[in-house]
Protein backbone atom coordinates (compact mmCIF):
# COMPACT_ATOMS: atom_id res chain seq x y z
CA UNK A 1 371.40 188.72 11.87
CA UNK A 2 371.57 185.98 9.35
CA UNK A 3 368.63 187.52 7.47
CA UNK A 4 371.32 190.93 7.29
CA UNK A 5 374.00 188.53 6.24
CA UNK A 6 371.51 186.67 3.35
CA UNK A 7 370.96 189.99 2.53
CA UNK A 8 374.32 191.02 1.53
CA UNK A 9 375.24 188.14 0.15
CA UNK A 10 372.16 188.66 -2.40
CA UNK A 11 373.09 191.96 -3.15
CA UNK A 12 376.62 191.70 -3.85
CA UNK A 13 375.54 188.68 -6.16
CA UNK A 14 373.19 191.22 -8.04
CA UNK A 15 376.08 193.44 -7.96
CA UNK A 16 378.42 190.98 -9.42
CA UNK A 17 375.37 189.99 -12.21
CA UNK A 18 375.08 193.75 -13.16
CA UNK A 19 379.01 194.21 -13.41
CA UNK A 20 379.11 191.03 -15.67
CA UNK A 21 376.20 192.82 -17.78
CA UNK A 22 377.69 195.86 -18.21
CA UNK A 23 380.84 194.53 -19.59
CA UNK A 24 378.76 192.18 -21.62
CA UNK A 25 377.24 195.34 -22.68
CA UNK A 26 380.51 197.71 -23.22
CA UNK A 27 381.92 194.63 -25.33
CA UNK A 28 378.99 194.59 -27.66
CA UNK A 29 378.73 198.13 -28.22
CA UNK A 30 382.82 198.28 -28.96
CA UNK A 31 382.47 195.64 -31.44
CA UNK A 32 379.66 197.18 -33.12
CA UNK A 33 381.35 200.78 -32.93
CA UNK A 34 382.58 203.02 -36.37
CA UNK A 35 386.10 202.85 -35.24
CA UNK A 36 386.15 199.25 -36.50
CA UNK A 37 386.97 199.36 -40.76
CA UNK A 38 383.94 197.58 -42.57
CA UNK A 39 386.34 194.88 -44.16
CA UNK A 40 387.96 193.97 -40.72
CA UNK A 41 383.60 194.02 -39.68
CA UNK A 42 382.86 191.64 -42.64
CA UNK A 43 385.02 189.04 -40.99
CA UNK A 44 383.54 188.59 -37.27
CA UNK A 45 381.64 186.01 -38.68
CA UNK A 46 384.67 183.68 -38.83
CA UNK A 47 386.44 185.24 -36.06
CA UNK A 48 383.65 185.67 -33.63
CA UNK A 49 385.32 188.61 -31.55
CA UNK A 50 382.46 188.70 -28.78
CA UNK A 51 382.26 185.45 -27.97
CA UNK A 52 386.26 184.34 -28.46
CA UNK A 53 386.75 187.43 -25.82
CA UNK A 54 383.71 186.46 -23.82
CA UNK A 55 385.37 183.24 -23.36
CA UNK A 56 388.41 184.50 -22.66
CA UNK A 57 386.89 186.31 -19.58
CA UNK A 58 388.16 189.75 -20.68
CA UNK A 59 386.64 192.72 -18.33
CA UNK A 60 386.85 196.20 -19.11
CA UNK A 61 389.44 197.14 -16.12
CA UNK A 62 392.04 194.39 -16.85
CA UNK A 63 395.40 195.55 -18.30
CA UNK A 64 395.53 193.15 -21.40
CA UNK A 65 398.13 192.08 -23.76
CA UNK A 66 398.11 191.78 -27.24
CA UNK A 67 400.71 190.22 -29.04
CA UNK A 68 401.98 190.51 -32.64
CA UNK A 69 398.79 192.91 -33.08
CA UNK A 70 399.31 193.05 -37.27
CA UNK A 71 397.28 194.94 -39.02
CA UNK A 72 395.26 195.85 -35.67
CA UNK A 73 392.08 193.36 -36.23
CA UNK A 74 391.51 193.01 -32.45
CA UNK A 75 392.97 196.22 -31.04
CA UNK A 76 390.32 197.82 -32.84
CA UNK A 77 388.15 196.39 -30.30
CA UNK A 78 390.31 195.88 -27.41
CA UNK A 79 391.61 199.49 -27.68
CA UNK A 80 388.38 201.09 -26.88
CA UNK A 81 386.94 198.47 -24.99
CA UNK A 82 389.80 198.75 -22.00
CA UNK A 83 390.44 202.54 -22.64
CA UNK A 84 388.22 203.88 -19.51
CA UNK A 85 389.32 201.70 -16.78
CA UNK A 86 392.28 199.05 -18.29
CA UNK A 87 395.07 198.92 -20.35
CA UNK A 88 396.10 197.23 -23.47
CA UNK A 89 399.90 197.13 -24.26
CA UNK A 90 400.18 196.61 -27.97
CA UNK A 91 403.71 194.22 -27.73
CA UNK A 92 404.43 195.37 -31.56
CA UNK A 93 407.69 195.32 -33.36
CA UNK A 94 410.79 197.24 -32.57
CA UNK A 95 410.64 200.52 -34.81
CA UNK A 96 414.81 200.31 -34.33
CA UNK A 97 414.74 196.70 -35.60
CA UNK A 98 417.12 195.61 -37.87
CA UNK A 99 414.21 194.06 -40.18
CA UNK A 100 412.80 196.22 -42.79
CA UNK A 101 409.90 194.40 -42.44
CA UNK A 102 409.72 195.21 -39.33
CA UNK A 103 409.87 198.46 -39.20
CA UNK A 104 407.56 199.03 -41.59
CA UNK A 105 404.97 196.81 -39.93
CA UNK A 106 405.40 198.85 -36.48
CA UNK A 107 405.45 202.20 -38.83
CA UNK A 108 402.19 200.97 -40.26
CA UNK A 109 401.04 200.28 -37.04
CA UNK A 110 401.83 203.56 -35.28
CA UNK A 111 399.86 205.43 -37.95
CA UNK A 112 396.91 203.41 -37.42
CA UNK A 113 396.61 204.46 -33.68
CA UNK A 114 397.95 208.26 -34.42
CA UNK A 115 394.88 208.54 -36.72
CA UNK A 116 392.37 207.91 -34.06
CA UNK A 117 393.62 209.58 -30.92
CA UNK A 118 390.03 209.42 -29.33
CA UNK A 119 390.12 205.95 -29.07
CA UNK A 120 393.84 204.62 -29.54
CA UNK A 121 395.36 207.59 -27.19
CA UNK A 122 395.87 205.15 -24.26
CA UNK A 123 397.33 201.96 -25.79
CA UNK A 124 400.63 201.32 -24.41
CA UNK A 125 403.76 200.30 -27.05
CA UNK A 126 405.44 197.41 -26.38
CA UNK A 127 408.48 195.15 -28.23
CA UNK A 128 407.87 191.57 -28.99
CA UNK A 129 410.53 190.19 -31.83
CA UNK A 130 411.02 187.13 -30.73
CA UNK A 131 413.36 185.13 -30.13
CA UNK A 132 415.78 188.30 -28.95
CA UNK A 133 413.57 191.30 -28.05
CA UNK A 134 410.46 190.47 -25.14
CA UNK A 135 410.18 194.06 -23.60
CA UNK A 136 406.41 195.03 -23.09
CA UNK A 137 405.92 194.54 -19.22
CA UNK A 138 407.21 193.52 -16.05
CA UNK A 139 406.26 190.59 -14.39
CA UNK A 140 403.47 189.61 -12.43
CA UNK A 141 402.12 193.22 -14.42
CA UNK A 142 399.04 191.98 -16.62
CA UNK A 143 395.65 190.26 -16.13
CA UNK A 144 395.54 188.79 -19.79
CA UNK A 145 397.46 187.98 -22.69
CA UNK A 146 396.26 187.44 -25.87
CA UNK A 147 397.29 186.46 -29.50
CA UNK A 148 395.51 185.29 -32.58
CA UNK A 149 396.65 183.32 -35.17
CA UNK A 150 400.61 183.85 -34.83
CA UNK A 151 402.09 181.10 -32.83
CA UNK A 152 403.00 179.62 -36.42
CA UNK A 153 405.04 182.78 -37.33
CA UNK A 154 407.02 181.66 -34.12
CA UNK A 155 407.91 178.08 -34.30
CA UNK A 156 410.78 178.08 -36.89
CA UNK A 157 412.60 179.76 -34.08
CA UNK A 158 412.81 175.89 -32.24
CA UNK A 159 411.43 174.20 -29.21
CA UNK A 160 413.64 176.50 -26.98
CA UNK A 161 412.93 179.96 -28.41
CA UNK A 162 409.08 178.76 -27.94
CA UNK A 163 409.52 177.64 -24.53
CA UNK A 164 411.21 180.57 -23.41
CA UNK A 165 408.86 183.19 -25.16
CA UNK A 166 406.03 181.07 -23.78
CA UNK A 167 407.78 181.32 -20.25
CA UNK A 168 408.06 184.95 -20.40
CA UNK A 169 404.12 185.31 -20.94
CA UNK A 170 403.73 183.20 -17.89
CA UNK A 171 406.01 185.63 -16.01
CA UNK A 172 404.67 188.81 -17.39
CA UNK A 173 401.06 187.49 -15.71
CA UNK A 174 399.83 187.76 -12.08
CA UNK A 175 398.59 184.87 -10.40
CA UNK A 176 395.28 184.24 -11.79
CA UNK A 177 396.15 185.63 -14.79
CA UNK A 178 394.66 184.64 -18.51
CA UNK A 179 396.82 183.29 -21.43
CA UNK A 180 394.03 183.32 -24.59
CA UNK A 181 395.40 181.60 -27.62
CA UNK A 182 393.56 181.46 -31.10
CA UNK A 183 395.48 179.64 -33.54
CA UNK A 184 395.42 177.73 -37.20
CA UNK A 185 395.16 174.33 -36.16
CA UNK A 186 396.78 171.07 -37.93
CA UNK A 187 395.11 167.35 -37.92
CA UNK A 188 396.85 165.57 -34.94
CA UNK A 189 396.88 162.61 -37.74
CA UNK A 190 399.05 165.63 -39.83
CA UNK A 191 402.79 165.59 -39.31
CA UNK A 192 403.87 169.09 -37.80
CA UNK A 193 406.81 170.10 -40.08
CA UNK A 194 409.36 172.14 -38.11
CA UNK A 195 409.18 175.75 -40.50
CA UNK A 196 405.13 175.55 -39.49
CA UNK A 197 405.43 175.65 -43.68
CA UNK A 198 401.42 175.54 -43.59
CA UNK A 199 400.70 178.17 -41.27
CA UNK A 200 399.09 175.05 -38.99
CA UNK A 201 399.90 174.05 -35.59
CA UNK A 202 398.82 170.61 -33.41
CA UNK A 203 396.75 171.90 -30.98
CA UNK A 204 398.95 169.19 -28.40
CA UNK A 205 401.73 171.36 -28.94
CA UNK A 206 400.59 174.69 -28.11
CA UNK A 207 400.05 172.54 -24.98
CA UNK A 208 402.52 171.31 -24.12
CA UNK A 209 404.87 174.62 -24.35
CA UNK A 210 401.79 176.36 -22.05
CA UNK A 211 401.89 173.44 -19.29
CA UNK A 212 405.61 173.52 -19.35
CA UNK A 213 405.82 176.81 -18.92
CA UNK A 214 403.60 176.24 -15.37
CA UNK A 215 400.21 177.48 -16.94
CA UNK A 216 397.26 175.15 -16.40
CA UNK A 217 394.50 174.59 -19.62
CA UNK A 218 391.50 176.27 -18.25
CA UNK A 219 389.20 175.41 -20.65
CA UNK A 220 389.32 174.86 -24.83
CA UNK A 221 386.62 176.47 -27.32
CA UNK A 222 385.27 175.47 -30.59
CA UNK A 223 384.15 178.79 -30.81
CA UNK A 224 387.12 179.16 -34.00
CA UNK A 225 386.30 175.40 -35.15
CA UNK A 226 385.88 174.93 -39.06
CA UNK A 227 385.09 171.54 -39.87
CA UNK A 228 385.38 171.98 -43.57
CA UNK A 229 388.70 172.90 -43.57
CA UNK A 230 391.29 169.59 -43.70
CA UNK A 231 394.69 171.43 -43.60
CA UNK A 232 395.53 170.37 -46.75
CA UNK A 233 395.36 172.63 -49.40
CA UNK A 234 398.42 174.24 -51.81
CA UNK A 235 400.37 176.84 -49.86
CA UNK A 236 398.88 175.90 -46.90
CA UNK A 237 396.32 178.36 -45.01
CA UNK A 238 396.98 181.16 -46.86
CA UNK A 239 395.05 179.99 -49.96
CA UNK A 240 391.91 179.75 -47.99
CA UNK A 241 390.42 183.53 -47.36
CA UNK A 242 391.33 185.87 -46.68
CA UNK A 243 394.44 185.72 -48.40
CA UNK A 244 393.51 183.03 -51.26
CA UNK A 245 397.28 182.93 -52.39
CA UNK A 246 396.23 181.02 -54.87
CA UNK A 247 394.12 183.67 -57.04
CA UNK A 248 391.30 182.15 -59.37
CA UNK A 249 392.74 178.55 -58.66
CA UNK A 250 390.07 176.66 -57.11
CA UNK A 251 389.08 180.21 -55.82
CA UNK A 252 385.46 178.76 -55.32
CA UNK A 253 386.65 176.00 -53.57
CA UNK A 254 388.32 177.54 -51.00
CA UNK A 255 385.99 180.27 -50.36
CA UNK A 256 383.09 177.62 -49.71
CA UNK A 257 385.86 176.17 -47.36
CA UNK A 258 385.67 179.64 -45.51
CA UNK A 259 388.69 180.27 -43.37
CA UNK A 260 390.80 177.87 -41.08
CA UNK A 261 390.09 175.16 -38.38
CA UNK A 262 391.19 176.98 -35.34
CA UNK A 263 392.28 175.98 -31.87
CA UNK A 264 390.81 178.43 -28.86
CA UNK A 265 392.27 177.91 -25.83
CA UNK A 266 392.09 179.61 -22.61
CA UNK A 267 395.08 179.31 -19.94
CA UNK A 268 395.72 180.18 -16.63
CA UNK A 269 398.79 181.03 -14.20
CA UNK A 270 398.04 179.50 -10.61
């Protein structure tokens, strides 16, 4: 009898192994797929999309969150990645907002997926214009939420907008459930000016709102981690690339730089 019971054990170990593989597999082949545009491709190498998602935890039947998607970076490999057996709820802008801005973004957006039906048919619209407008799912609905390099766009809103959009995500998750955070991140030695003028943010803080909110700090990455990069450069993170605001100004400065110090950091709702 215990021999039988050994023996089950093993196999659904192997079981669990091959699951793990597969996904490993699945996320590999997504991130390596044409649907991804060659200039969002030329970046992984300062993003690192397998192995920020990887240690995330992200499995190919979670429903998964993406906030403030932009330009669609990541949901061109979430998208595909969870369209079999998940879900990913793009929590976009409002195309009814009262921001022009806005509504071009989420227009932008929208044509993106439309374009590729065969692998953006299944993505799931949300709203998320904070502070007002949180309506992308119900609570205790999603297995992950995740969202890169935005919690700066955020902060001007105050300590209590940020608290209560961070308390939202907490109630949007089941138990269990993953809050993945990549985001530019500012010298704790580095005063943290309230308009987030830089586009940086103390890693501390991003903590504190999380644990406030009731989430626990799983575990923290240097996956993102630039140690060239000081925070300190004219108009802030945006003159490092990408963007290099700052045109042929120290152009080869900043591009030997590379692109910004970044927190990664992996939450969890008990």
């Amino acid at each position: 009898m215990k021999q039988f019971v050994l023996a089950i054990a093993i196999a659904a170990s192997v079981s669990g192994i091959t699951q793990v593989a597969m996904a490993d597999d699945a996320l590999k082949a997504v991130i390596a797929g044409a649907q991804r545009s060659p200039a969002n491709v030329m970046r992984d190498g300062a993003r690192h999309p397998y192995e920020t998602l990887s240690f995330f935890g992200i499995q190919p039947g979670m429903t998964v969150v993406e906030l403030s998607p932009g330009g669609g970076w990541y949901t061109e490999i979430l998208a595909p990645y969870l369209r079999k057996d998940g879900k990913l709820i793009a929590a976009a802008n409002d195309p009814a907002s009262g921001s022009d801005y806005a509504r071009k973004n989420i227009a932008r957006f929208k044509q993106k997926l439309d374009a590729n039906p065969a692998v953006y048919d299944k993505v799931v619209l949300g709203i998320f214009e904070p502070p007002v407008k949180l309506d992308y799912a119900a609570k205790n609905s999603v297995d992950m939420v995740l969202t890169f390099r935005n919690i700066h766009n955020w902060v001007a809103d105050g300590d209590a907008s940020m608290q209560a959009l961070f308390q939202h995500v907490y109630e949007t998750l089941k138990p269990g459930g993953i809050f993945g955070i990549v985001e530019h991140r500012l010298p704790a030695a580095k005063p943290q000016d309230a308009e987030t003028s830089t586009g940086y943010v103390h890693e501390a803080y991003v903590i504190k709102l999380a644990e406030r909110a009731g989430f626990k700090l799983a575990a923290r990455s240097e996956i993102n981690a630039n140690p060239n990069d000081n925070a300190d450069h004219e108009n802030g993170v945006w003159a490092l690339p990408p963007v290099l605001i700052n045109k042929d100004k120290d152009k080869a400065r900043y591009q030997a730089i590379g692109e910004s110090d970044r927190m990664t950091l992996q939450f969890v709702k008990p």
